[in-house]
Protein backbone atom coordinates (compact mmCIF):
# COMPACT_ATOMS: atom_id res chain seq x y z
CA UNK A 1 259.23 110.94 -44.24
CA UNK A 2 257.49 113.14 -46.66
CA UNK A 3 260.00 114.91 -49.19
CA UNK A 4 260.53 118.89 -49.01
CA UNK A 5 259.37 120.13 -51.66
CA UNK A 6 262.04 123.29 -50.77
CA UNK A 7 264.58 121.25 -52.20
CA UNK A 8 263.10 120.28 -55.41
CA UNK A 9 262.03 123.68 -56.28
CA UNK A 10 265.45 124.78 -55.55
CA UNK A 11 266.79 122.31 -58.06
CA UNK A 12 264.20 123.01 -60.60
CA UNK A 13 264.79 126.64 -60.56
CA UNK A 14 268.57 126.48 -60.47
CA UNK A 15 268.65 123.63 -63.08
CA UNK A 16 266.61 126.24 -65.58
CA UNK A 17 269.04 128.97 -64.62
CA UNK A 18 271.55 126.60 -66.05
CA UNK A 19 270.39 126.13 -69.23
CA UNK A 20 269.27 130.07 -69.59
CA UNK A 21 272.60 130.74 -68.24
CA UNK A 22 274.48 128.43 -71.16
CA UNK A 23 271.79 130.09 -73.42
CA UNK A 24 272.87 133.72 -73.35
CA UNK A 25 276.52 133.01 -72.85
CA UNK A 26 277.56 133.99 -76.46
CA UNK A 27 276.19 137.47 -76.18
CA UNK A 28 277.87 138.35 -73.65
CA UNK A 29 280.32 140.61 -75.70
CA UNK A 30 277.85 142.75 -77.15
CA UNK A 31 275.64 143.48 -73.91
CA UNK A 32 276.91 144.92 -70.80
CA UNK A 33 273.15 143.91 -69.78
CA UNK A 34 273.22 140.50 -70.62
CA UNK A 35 277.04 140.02 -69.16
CA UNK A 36 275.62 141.42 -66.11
CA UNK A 37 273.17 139.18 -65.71
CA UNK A 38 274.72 136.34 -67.29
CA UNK A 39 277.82 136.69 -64.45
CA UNK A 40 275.38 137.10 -61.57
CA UNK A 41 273.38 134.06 -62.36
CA UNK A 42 277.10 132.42 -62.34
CA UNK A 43 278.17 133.29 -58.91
CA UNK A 44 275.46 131.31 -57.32
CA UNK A 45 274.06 128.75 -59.29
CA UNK A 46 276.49 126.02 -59.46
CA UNK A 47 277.71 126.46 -55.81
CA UNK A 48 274.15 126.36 -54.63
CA UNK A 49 273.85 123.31 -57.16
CA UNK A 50 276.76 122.00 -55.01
CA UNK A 51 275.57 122.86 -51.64
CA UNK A 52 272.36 121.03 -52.24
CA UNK A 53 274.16 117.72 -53.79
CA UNK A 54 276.14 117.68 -50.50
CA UNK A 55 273.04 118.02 -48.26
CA UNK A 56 271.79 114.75 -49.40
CA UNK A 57 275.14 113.29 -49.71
CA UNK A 58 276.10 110.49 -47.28
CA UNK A 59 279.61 109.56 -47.45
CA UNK A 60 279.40 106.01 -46.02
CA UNK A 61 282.77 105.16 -47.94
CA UNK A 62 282.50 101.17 -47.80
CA UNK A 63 282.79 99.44 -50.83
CA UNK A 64 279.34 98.82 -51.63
CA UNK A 65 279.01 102.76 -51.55
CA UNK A 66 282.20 103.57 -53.69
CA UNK A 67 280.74 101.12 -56.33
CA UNK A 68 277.27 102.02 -56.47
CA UNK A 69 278.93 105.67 -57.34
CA UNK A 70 281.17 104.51 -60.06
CA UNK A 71 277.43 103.17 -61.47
CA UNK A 72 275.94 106.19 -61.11
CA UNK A 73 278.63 109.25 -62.03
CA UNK A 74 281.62 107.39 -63.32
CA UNK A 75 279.75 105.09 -65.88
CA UNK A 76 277.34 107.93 -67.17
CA UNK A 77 280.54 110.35 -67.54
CA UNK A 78 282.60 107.54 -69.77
CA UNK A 79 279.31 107.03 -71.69
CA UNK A 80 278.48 111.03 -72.25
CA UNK A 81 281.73 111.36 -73.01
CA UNK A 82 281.99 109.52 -76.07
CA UNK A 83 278.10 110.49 -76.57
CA UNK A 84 279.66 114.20 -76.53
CA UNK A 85 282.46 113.77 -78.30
CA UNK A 86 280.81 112.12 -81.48
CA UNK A 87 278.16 114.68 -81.42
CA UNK A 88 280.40 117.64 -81.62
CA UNK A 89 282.71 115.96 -84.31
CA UNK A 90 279.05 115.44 -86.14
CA UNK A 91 277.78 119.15 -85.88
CA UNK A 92 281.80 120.57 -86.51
CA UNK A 93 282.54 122.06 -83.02
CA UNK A 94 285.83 122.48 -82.54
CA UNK A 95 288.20 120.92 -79.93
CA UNK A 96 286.19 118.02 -80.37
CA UNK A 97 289.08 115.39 -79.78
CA UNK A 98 288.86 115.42 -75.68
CA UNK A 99 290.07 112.52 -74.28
CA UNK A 100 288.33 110.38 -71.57
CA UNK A 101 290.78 112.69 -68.88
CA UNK A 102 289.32 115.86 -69.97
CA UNK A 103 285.22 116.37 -69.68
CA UNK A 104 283.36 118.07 -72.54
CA UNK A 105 282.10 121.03 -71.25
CA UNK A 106 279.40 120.18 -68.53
CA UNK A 107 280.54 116.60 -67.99
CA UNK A 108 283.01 117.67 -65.57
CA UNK A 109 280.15 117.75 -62.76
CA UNK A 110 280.22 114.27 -62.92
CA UNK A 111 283.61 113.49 -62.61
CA UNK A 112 283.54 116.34 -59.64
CA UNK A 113 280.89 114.90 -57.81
CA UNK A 114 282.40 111.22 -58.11
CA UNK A 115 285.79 112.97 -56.30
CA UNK A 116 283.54 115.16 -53.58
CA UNK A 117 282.04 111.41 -52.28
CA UNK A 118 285.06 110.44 -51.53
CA UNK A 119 286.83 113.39 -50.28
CA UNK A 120 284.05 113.11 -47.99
CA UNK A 121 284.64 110.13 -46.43
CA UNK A 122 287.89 111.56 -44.62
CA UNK A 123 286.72 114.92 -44.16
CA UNK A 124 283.45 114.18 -42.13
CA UNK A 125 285.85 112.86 -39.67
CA UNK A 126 287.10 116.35 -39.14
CA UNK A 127 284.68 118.91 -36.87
CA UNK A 128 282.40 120.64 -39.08
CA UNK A 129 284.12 124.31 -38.81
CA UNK A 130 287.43 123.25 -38.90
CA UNK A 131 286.94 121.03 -42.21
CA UNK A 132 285.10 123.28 -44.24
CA UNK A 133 288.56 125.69 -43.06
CA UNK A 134 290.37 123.28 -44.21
CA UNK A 135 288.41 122.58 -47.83
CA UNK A 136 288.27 126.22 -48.18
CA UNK A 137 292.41 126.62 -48.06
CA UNK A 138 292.49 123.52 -50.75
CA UNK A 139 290.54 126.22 -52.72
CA UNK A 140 292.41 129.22 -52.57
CA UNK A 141 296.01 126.88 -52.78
CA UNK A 142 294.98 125.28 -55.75
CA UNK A 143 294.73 128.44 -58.02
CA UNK A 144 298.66 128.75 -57.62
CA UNK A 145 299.32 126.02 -59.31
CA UNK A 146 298.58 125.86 -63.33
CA UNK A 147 298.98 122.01 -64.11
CA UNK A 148 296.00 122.16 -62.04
CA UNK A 149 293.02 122.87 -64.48
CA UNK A 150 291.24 121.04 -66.49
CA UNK A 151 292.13 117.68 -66.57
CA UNK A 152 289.89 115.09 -64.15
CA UNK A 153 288.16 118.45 -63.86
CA UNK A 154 290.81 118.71 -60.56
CA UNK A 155 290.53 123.02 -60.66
CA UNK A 156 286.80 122.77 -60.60
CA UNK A 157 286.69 119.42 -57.86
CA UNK A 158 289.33 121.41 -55.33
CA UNK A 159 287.40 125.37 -55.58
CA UNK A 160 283.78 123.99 -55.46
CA UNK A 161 284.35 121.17 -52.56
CA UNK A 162 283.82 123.55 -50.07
CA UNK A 163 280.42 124.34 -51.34
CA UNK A 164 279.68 120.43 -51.74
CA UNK A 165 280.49 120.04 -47.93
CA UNK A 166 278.85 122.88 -46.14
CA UNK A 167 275.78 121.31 -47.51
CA UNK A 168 276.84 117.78 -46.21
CA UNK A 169 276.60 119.86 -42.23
CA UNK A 170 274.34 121.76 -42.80
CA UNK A 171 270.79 120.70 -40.94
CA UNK A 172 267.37 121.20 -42.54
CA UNK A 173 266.49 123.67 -39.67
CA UNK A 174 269.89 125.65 -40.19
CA UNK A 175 269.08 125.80 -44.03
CA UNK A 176 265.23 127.00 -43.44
CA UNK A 177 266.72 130.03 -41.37
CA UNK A 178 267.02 131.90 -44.59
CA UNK A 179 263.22 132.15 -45.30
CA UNK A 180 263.24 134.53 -42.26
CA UNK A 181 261.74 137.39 -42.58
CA UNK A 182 264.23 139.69 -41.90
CA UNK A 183 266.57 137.84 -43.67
CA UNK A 184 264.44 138.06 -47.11
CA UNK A 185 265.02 141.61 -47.19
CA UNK A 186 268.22 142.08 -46.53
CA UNK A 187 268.50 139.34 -49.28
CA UNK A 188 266.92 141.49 -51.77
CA UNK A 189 269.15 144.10 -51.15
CA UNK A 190 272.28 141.72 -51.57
CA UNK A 191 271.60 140.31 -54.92
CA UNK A 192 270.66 143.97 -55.84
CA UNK A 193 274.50 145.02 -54.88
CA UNK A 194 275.85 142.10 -56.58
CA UNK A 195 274.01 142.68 -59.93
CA UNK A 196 275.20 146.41 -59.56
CA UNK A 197 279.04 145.40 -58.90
CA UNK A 198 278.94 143.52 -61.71
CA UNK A 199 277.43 145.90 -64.13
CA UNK A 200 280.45 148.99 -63.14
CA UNK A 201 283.17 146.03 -63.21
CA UNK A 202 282.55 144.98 -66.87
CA UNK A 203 286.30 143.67 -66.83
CA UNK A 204 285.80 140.83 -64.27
CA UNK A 205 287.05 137.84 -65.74
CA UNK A 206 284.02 134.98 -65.56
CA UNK A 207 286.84 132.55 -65.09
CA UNK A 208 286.64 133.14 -61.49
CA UNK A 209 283.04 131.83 -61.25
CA UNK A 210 284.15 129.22 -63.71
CA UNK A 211 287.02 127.52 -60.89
CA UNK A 212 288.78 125.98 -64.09
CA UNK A 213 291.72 128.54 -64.52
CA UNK A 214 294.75 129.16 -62.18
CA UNK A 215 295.53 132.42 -61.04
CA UNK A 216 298.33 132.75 -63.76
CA UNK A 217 295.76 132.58 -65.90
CA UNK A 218 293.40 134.73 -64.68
CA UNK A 219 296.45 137.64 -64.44
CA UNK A 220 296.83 137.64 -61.07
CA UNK A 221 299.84 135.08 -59.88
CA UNK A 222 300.28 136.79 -56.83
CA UNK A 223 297.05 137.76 -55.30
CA UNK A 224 294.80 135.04 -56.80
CA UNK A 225 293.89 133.76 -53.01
CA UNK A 226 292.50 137.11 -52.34
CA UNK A 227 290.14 137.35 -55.04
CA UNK A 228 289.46 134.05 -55.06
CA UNK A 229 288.44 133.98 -51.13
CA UNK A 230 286.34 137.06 -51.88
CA UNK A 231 284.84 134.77 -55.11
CA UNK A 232 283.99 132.53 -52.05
CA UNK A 233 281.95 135.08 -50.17
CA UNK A 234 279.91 136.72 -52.88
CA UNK A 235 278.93 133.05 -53.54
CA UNK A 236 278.13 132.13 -50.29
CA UNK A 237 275.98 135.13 -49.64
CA UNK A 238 274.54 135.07 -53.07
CA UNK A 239 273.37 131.13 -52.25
CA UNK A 240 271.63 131.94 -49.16
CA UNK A 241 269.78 135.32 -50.76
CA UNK A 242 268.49 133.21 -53.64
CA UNK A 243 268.18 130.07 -51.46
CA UNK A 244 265.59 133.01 -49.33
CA UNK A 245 263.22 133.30 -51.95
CA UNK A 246 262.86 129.35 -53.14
CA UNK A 247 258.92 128.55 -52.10
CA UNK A 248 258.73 125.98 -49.68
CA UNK A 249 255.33 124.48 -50.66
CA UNK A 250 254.43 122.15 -53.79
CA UNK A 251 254.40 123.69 -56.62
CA UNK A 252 253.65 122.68 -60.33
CA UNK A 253 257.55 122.12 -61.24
CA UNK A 254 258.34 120.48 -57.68
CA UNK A 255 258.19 116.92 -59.09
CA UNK A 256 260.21 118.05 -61.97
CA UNK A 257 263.40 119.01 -59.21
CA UNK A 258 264.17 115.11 -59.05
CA UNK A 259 264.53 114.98 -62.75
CA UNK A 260 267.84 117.55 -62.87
CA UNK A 261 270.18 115.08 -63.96
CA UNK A 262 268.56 114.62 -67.15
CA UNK A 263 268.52 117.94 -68.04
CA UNK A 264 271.76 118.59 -66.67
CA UNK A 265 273.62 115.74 -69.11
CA UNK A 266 271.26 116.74 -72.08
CA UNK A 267 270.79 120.15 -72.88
CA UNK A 268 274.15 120.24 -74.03
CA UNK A 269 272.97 118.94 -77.64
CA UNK A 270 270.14 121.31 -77.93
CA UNK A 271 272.79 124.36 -76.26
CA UNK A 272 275.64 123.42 -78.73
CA UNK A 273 274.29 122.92 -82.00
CA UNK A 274 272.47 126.36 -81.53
CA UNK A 275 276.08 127.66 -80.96
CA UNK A 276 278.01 126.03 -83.63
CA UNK A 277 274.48 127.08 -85.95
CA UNK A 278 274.34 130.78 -84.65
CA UNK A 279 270.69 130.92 -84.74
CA UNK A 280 269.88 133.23 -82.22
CA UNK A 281 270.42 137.22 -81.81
CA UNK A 282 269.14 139.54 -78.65
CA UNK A 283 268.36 142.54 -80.08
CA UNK A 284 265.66 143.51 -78.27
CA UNK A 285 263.26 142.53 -75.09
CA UNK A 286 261.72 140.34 -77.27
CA UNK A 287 264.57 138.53 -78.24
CA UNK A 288 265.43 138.09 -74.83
CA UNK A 289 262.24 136.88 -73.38
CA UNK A 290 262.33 133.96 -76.20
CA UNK A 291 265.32 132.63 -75.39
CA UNK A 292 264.13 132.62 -71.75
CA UNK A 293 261.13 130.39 -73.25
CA UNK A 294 263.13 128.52 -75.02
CA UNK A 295 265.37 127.90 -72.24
CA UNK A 296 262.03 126.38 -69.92
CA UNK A 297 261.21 124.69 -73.04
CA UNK A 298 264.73 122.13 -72.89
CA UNK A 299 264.11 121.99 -69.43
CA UNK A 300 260.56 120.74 -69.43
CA UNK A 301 261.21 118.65 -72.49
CA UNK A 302 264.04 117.38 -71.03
CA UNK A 303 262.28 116.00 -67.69
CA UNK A 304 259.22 114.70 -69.54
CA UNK A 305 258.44 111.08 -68.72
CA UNK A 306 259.17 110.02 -72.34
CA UNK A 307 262.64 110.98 -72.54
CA UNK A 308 263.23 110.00 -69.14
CA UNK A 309 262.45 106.50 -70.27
CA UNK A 310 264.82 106.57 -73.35
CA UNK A 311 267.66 107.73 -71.36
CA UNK A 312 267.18 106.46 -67.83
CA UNK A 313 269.44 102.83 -68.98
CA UNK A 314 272.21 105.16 -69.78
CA UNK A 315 271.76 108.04 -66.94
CA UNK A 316 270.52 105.43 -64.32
CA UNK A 317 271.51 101.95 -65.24
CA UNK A 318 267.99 101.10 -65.50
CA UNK A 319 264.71 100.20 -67.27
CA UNK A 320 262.00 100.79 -64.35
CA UNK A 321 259.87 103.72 -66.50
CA UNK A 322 260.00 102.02 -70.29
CA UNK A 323 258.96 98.52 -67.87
CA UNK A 324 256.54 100.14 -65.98
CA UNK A 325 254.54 102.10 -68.84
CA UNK A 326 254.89 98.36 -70.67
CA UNK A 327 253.16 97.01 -67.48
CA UNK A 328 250.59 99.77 -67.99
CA UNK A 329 249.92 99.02 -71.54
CA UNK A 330 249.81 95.26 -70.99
CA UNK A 331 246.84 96.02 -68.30
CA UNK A 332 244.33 98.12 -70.45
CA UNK A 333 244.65 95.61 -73.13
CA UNK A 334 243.72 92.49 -70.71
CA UNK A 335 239.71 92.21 -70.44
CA UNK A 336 238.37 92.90 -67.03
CA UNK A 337 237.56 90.15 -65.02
CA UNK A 338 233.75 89.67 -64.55
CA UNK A 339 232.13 89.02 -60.96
């Protein structure tokens, strides 16, 4: 069956919103513009990340399953890990002495994912309504309780499940119904109230978007479950009003949407040595606009078939693109044969 290319543009797009979002975090501060957009970007983008990771999840849960995702989340994260940690100590971040329990900043998507496989395996055996209920509870629960946080990325695994298994039921017909017609406008509108809620509430803590923090934390011990569940359905709508506007034909990028990984585990370098080097400034539209160019830059370097190659034994486990283009080279140097 012939891939949709809806899904790959969806990841392409939401992988570059990623990095631009990581980009423009540090001036934040000084904009009410750029915090405005910076925080709307963040209330969609990682669940609908999430959602989409889920929808091509499968949740077998037999051993062969379990291990082939130790291979492919747990082994990267150990490896990144250390990658990560050496590389801040090298460039003079601070808070560089994480242990192996505690992900450096974007790792904890790994360790996440590895935990929403198997939560899956028990709660696909639940009806559909009743279990993303259920997940959704787990969400709001967890916030009351501040030795949940950081470590195993736990905060982050519990809030964001839900996300992870909505897209596990969901159907590719029931995910298409947002390219409706009807529904694209009213979309429009939506993201339009979001942005503007966010620009007059300049005091919203982007912890909530971030899932890491407890309620304690975020000053509200009591009420946390409130704000959080309303966290849940800005996201939600947000999701399916950007979700609206993803093309569904091949584009130029599409092939690039099976490459987010990469990019994903990776940008971090270029992202955090610009921090700890303070190179960039947004002054002006100008300023702005670059960084957005520099942002598609990582994200087109970082999917290019040459790095690919370099990092696909670490990422993957594998060797199939540097033994393939060796294969290629090997070819064109052998004579043709003569009839």
């Amino acid at each position: 069956m012939e891939r949709n290319a809806f899904f790959d543009n969806a990841k392409f797009i939401l992988i570059f919103l990623v990095v631009f979002g990581h980009m423009i975090q540090p001036f934040t501060d000084g904009s009410t513009t750029i915090n405005t957009l910076y925080m709307w970007i963040y209330t969609f983008h990682m669940p609908a990340f999430i959602l989409l990771a889920g929808f091509f999840a499968k949740g077998s849960g037999n051993i062969s399953y379990i291990l082939n995702l130790i291979k492919k989340l747990l082994v990267p994260y150990l490896i990144f890990q250390l990658i990560y940690t050496g590389y801040y100590f090298m460039i003079g971040k601070s808070g560089w002495q994480n242990d192996l329990f505690h992900p450096q900043w974007a790792l904890w998507f790994l360790f996440s994912l590895f935990c929403w496989h198997l939560l899956l395996y028990w709660f696909k055996k639940i009806p559909a309504v009743l279990s993303i209920t259920l997940a959704v509870q787990i969400g709001l629960i967890v916030g009351y309780f501040g030795e949940i946080g950081h470590t195993f990325s736990l905060s982050r695994t519990f809030v964001f499940f839900p996300f992870f298994l909505a897209g596990y039921w969901l159907t590719e017909k029931q995910v298409m119904l947002v390219k409706r017609k009807v529904f694209k406008v009213i979309s429009v509108g939506v993201m339009a109230a979001i942005a503007f809620a966010i620009y007059y509430m300049p005091d919203f803590n982007s912890g909530w978007l971030l899932a890491s923090k407890s309620y304690g934390d975020l000053g509200m011990s009591e009420y946390g479950g409130l704000a959080r569940l309303a966290v849940y359905i800005t996201a939600a709508i947000m999701v399916a009003s950007v979700l609206a506007w993803i093309p569904k034909s091949k584009q130029t990028f599409t092939k690039l949407g099976t490459r987010t990984l990469y990019v994903y585990l990776l940008h971090g370098f270029f992202i955090q040595y610009f921090r700890q080097i303070d190179v960039f400034k947004i002054n002006n539209l100008v300023d702005f606009v670059g960084l957005a160019a520099i942002s598609m830059g990582i994200v087109l370097l970082l999917s290019s078939k040459p790095v690919l190659g370099i990092w696909q034994p670490i990422i993957e486990g594998k060797a199939s693109i540097m033994k393939k283009a060796y294969h290629e080279k090997i070819s064109k140097k052998q004579p043709g044969t003569e009839s």
